[in-house]
C-alpha atoms as a PDB file:
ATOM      1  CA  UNK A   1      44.183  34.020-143.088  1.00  0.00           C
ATOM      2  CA  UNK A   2      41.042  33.138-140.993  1.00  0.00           C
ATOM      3  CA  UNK A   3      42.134  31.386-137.593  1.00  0.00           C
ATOM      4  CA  UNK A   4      39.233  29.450-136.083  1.00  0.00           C
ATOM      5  CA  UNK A   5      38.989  26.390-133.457  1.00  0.00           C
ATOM      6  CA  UNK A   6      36.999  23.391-134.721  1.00  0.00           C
ATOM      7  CA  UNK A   7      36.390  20.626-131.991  1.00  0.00           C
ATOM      8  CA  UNK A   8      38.594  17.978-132.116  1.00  0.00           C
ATOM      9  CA  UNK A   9      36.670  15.450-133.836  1.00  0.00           C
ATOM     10  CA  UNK A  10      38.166  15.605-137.155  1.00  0.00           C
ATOM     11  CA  UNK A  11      34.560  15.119-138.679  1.00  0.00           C
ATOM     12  CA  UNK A  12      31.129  16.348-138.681  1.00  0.00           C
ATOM     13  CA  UNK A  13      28.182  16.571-140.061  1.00  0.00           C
ATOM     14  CA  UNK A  14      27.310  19.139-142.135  1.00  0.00           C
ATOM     15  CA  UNK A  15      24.218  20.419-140.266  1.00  0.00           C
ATOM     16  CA  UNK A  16      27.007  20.598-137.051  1.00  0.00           C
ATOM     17  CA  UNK A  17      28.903  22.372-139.908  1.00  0.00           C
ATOM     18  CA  UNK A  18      26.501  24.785-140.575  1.00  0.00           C
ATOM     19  CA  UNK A  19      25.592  25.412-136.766  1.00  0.00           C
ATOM     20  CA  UNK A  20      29.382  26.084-136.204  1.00  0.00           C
ATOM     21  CA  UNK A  21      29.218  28.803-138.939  1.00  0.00           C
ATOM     22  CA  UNK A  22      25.790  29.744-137.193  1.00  0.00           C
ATOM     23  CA  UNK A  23      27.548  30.843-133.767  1.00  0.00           C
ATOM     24  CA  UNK A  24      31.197  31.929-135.119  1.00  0.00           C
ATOM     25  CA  UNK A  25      30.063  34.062-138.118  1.00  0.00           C
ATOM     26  CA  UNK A  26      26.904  35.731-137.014  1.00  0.00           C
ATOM     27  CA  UNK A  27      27.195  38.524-139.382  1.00  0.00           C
ATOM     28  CA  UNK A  28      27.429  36.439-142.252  1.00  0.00           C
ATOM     29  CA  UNK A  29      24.405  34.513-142.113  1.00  0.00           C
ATOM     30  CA  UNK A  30      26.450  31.873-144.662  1.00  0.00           C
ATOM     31  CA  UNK A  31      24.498  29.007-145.829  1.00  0.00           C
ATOM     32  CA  UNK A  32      26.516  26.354-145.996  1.00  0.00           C
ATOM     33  CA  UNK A  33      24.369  23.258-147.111  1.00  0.00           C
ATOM     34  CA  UNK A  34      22.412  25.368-150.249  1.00  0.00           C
ATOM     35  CA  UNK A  35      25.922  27.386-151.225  1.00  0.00           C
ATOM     36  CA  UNK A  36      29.498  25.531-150.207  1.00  0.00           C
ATOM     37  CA  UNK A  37      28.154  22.120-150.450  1.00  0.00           C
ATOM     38  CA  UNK A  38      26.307  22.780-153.368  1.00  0.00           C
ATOM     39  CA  UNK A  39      29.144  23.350-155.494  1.00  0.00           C
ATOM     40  CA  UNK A  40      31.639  20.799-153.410  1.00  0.00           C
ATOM     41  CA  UNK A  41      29.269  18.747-155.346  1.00  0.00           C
ATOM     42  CA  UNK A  42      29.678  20.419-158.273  1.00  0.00           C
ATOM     43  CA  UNK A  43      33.802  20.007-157.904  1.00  0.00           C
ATOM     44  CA  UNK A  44      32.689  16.129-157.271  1.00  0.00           C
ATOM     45  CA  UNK A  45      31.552  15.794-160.323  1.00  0.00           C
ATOM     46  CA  UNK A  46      33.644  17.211-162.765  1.00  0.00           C
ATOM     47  CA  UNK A  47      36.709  15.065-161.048  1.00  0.00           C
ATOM     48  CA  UNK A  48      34.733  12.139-161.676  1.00  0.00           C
ATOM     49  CA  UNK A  49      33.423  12.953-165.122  1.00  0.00           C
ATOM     50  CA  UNK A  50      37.450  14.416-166.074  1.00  0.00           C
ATOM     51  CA  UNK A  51      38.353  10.660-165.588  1.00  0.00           C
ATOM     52  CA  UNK A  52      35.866   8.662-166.509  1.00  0.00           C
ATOM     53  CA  UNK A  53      37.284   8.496-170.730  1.00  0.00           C
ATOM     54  CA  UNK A  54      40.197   7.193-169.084  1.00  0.00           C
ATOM     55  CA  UNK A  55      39.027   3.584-167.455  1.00  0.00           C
ATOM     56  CA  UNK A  56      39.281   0.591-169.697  1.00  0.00           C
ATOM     57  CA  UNK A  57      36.144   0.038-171.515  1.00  0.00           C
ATOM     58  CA  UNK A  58      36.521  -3.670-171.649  1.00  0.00           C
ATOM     59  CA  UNK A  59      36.548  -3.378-167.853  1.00  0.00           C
ATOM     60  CA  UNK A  60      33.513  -1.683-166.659  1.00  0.00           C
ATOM     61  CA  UNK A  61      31.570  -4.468-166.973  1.00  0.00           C
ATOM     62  CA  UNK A  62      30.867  -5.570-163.243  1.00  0.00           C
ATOM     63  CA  UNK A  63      33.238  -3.292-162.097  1.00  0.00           C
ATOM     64  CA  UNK A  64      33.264  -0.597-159.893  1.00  0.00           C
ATOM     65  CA  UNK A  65      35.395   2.444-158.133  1.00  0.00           C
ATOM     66  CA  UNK A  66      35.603   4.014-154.638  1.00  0.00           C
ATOM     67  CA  UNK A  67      36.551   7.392-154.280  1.00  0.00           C
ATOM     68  CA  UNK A  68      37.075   9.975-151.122  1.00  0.00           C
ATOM     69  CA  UNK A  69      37.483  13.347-151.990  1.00  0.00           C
ATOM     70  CA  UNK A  70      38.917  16.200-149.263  1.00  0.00           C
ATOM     71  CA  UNK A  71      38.382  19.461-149.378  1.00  0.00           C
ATOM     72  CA  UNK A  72      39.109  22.729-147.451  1.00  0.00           C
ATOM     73  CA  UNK A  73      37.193  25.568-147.120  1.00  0.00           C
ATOM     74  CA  UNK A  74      38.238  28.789-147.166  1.00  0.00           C
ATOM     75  CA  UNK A  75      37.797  32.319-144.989  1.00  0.00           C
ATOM     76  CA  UNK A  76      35.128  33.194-148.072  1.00  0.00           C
ATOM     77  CA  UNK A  77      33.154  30.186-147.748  1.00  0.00           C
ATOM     78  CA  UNK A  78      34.775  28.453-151.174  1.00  0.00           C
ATOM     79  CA  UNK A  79      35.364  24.989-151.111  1.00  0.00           C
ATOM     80  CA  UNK A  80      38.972  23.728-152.833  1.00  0.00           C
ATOM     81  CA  UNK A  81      39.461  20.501-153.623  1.00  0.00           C
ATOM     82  CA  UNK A  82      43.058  18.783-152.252  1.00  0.00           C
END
């Protein structure tokens, strides 16, 4: 398992994100915002769309959800969805 310090805010931007990756993982050269976020996007989606058939169609009319979505990223880069 990959054991890394993150500052203590417990969020950040993704361009802060990308220039933490930048500086610990030099030999990578990992691009964060065109790979990881691209499909954390991707994983967005298809829990949205996988519930969509289930809201009452007699109340979407003026309606509308919120959602927040956590993920965790692991020593390869992939983004999982908790």
């Amino acid at each position: 398992m990959l054991s890394i310090i993150i500052p203590l805010k417990l969020k950040i931007s993704y361009e802060d994100f990308q220039k933490y990756v930048d500086t610990s993982f030099k030999k990578k050269k990992y691009d964060f915002l065109h790979k990881t976020l691209r499909k954390m996007k991707e994983i967005a989606l298809l829990a949205v769309e996988s519930t969509y058939s289930l809201l009452d169609p007699s109340r979407k009319e003026n309606n509308f959800e919120l959602i927040g979505l956590d993920f965790m990223i692991d020593e390869n880069f992939r983004p999982w969805l908790i």
